[in-house]
C-alpha atoms as a PDB file:
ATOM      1  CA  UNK A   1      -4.023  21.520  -6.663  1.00  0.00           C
ATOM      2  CA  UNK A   2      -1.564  21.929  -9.525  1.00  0.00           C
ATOM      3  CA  UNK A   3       1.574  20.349  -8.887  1.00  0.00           C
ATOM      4  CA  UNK A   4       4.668  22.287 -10.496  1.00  0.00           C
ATOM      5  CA  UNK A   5       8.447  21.303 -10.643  1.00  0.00           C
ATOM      6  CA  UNK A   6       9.076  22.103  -6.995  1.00  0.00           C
ATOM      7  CA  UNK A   7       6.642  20.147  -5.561  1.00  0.00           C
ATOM      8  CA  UNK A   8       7.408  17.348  -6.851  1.00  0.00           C
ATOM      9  CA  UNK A   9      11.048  17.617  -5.694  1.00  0.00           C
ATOM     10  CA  UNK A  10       9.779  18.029  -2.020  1.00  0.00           C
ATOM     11  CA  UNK A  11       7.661  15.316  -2.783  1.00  0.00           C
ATOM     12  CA  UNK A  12      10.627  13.463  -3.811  1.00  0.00           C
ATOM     13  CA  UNK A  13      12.533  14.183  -0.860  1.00  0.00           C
ATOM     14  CA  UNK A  14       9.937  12.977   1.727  1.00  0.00           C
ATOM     15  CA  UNK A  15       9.191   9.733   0.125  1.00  0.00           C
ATOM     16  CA  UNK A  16      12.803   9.049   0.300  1.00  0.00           C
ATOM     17  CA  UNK A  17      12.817  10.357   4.288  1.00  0.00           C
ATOM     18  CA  UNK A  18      10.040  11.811   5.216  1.00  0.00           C
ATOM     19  CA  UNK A  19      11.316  12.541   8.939  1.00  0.00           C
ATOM     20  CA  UNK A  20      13.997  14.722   7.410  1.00  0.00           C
ATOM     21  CA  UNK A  21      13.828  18.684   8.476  1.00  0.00           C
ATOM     22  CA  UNK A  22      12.584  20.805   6.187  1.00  0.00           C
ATOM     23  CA  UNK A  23      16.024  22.742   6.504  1.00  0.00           C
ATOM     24  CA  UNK A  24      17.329  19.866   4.385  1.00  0.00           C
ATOM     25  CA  UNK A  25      14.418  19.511   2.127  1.00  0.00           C
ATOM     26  CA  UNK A  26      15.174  23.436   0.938  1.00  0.00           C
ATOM     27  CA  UNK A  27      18.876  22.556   1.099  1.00  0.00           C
ATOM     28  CA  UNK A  28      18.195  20.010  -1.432  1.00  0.00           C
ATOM     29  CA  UNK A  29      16.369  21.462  -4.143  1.00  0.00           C
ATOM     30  CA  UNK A  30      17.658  25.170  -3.357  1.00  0.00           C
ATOM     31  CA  UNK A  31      14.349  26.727  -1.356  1.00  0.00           C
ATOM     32  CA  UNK A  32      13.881  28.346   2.146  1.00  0.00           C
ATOM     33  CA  UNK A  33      12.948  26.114   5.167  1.00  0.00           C
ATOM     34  CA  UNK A  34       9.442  28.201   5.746  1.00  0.00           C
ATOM     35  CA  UNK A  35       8.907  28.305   1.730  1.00  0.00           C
ATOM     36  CA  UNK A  36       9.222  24.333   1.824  1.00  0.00           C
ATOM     37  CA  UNK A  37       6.752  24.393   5.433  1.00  0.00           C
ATOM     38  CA  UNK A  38       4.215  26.172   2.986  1.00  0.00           C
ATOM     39  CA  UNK A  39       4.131  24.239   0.272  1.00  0.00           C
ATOM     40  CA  UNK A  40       4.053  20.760   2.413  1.00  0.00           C
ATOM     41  CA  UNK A  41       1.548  22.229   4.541  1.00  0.00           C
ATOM     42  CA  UNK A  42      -0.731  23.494   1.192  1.00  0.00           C
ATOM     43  CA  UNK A  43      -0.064  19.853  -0.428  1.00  0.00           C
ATOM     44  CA  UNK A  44      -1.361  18.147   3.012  1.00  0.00           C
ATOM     45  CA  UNK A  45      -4.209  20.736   3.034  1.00  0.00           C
ATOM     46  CA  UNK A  46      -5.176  19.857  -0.382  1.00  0.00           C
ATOM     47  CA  UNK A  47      -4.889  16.132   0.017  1.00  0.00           C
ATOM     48  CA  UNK A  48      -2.064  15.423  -2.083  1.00  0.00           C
ATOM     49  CA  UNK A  49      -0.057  14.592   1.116  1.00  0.00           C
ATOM     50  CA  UNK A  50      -2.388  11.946   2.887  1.00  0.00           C
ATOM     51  CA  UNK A  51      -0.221  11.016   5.696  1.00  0.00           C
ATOM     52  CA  UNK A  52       3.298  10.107   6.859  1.00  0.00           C
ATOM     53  CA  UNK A  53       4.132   6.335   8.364  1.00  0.00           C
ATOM     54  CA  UNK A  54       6.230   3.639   9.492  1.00  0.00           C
ATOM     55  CA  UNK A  55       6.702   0.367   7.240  1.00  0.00           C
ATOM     56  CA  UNK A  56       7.137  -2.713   9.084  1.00  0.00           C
ATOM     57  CA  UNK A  57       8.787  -5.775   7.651  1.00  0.00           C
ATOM     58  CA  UNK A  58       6.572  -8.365   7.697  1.00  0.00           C
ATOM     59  CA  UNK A  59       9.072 -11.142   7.267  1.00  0.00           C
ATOM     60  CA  UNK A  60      11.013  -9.770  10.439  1.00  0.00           C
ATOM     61  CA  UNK A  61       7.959  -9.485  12.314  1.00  0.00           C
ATOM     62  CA  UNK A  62       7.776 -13.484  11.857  1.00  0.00           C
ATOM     63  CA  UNK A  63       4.998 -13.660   8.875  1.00  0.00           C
ATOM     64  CA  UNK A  64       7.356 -15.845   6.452  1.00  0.00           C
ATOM     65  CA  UNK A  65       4.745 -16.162   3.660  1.00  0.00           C
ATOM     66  CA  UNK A  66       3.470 -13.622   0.936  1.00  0.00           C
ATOM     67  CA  UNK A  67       1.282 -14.396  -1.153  1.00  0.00           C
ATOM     68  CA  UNK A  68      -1.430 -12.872  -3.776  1.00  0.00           C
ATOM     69  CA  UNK A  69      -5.122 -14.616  -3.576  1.00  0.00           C
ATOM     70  CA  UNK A  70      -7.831 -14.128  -6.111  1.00  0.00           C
ATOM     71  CA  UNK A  71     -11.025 -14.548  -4.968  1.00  0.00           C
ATOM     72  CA  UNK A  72     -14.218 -15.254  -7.459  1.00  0.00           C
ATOM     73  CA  UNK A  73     -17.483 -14.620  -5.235  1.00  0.00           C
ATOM     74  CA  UNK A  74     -20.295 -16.713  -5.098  1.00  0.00           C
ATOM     75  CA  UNK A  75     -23.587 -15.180  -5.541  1.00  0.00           C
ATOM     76  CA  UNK A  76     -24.632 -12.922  -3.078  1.00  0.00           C
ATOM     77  CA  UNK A  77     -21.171 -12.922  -1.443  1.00  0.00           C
ATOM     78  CA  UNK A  78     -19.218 -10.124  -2.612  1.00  0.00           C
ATOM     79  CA  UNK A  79     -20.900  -7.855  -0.536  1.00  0.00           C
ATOM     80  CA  UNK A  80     -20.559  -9.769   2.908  1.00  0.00           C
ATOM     81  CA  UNK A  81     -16.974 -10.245   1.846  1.00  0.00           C
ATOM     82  CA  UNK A  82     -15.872  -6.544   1.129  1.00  0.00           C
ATOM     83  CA  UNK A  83     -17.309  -5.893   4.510  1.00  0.00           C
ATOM     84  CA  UNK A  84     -15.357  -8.590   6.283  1.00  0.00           C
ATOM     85  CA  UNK A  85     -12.140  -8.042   4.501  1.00  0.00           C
ATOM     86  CA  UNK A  86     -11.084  -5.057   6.110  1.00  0.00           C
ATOM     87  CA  UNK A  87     -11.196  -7.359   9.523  1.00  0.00           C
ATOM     88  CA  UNK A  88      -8.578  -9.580   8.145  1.00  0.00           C
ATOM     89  CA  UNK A  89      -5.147  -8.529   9.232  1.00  0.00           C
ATOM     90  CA  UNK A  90      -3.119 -11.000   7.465  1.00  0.00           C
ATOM     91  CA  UNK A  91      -4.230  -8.318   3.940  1.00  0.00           C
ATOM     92  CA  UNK A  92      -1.657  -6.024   3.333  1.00  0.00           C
ATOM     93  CA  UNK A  93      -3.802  -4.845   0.169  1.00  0.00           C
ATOM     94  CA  UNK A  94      -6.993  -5.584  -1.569  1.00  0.00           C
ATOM     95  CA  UNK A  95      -8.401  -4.620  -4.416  1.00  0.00           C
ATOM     96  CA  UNK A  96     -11.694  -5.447  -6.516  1.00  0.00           C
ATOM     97  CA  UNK A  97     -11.073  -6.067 -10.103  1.00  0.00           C
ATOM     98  CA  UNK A  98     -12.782  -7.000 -13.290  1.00  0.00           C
ATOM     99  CA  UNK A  99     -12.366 -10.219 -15.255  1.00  0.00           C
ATOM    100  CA  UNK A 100     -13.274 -13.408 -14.014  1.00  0.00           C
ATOM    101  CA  UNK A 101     -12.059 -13.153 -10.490  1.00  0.00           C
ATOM    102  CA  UNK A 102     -13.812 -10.193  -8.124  1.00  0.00           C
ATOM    103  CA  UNK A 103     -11.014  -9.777  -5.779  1.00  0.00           C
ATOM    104  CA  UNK A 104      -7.235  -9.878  -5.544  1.00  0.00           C
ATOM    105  CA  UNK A 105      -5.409  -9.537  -2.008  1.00  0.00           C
ATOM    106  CA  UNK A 106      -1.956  -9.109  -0.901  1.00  0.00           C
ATOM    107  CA  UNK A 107      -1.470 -11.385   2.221  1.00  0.00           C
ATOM    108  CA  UNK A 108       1.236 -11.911   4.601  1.00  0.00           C
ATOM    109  CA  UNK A 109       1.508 -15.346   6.537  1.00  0.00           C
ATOM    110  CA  UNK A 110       3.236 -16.864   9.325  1.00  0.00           C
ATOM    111  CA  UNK A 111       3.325 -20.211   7.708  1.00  0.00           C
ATOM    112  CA  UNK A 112       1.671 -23.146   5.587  1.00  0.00           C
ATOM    113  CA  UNK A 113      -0.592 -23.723   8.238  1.00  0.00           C
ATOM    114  CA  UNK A 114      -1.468 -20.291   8.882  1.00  0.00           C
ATOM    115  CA  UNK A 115      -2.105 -20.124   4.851  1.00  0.00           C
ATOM    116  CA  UNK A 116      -4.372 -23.155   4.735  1.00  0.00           C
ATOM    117  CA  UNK A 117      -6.618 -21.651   7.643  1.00  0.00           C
ATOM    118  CA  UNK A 118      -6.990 -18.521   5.709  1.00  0.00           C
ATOM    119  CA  UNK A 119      -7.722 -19.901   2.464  1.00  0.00           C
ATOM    120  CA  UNK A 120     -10.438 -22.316   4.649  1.00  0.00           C
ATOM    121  CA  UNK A 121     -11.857 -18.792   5.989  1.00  0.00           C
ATOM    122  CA  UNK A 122     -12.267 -17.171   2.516  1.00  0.00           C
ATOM    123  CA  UNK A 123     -14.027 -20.307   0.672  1.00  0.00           C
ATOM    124  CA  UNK A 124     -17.380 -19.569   2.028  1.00  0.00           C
ATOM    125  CA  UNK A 125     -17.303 -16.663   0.084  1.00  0.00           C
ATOM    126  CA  UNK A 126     -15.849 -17.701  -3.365  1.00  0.00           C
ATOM    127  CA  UNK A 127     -13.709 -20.076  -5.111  1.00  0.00           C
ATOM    128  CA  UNK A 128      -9.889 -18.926  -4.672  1.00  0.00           C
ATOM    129  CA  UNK A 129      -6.868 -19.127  -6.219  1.00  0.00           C
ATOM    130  CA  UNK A 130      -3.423 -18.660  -4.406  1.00  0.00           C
ATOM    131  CA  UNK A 131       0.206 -18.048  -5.733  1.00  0.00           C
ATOM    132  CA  UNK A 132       3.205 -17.713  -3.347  1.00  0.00           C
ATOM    133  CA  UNK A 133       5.577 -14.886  -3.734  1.00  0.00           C
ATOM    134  CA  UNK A 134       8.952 -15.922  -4.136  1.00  0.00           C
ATOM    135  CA  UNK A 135      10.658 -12.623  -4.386  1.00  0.00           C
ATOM    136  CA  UNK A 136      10.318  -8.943  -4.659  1.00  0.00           C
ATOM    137  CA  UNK A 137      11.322  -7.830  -7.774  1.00  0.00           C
ATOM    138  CA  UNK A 138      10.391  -4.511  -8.449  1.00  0.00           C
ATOM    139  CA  UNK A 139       8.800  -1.923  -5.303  1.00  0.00           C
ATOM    140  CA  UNK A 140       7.749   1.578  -6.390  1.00  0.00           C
ATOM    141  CA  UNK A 141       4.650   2.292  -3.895  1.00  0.00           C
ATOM    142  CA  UNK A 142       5.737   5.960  -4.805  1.00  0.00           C
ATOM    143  CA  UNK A 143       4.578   8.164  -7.367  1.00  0.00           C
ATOM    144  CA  UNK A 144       7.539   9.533  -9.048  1.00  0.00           C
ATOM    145  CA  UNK A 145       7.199  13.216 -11.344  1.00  0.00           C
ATOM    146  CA  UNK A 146       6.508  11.676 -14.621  1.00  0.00           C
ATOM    147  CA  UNK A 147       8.734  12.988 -17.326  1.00  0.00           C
END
């Protein structure tokens, strides 16, 4: 699916509030309520919309730590890893890479402790390495119309 000027103005609008009527969507960028139903409902037909949900903050819901972890995989280990990654809720995000690490996750901790018995879970796997976030400098998990 092509997407033209107007879609990506509705797209606009419902990463910025996607609980907002379409009546305001239209409002917004000058279109009918049931032209802006049919093009949201085409976009989430065609995949382009893959689903609407709720971010929690993980610092108010008592995990104080962030932190990325690279993981380099023993032999033979990647494979038992990617399977038992997705069982790990402490990831937020992982991602295989290339270079000289296999793996790098975004993880979210309750504390040191909780840290040091994750890291002790992952080492059968690979070596690791582990940075703390400090801060959150820049978040875009949007895509914005290029121009």
């Amino acid at each position: 699916m092509s997407i033209d000027l107007l879609n990506w103005k509705i797209l606009n609008c419902l990463q910025n509030n996607a609980r907002q009527p379409n009546t305001e969507i239209g409002r917004q960028i000058g279109m009918s309520s049931p032209a802006v139903s049919e093009r949201i409902r085409k976009m989430e037909d065609s995949g382009v919309i893959t689903g609407y949900y709720t971010v929690v903050s993980p610092f108010e819901a008592g995990y104080q730590f962030k932190a990325i972890i690279t993981l380099r995989a023993f032999m033979g280990k990647l494979k038992p890893f990617l399977d038992v990654v997705k069982t790990y809720d402490e990831v937020l995000n992982c991602y295989r890479i290339t270079g000289n690490e296999n793996i790098v996750m975004e993880v979210v901790l309750k504390n040191q402790k909780h840290l040091e018995a994750f890291i002790d879970q992952l080492i059968i796997y690979g070596e690791t390495k582990t940075q703390i976030v400090l801060s959150h400098v820049v978040k875009n998990n949007d895509l914005k119309m290029l121009k």
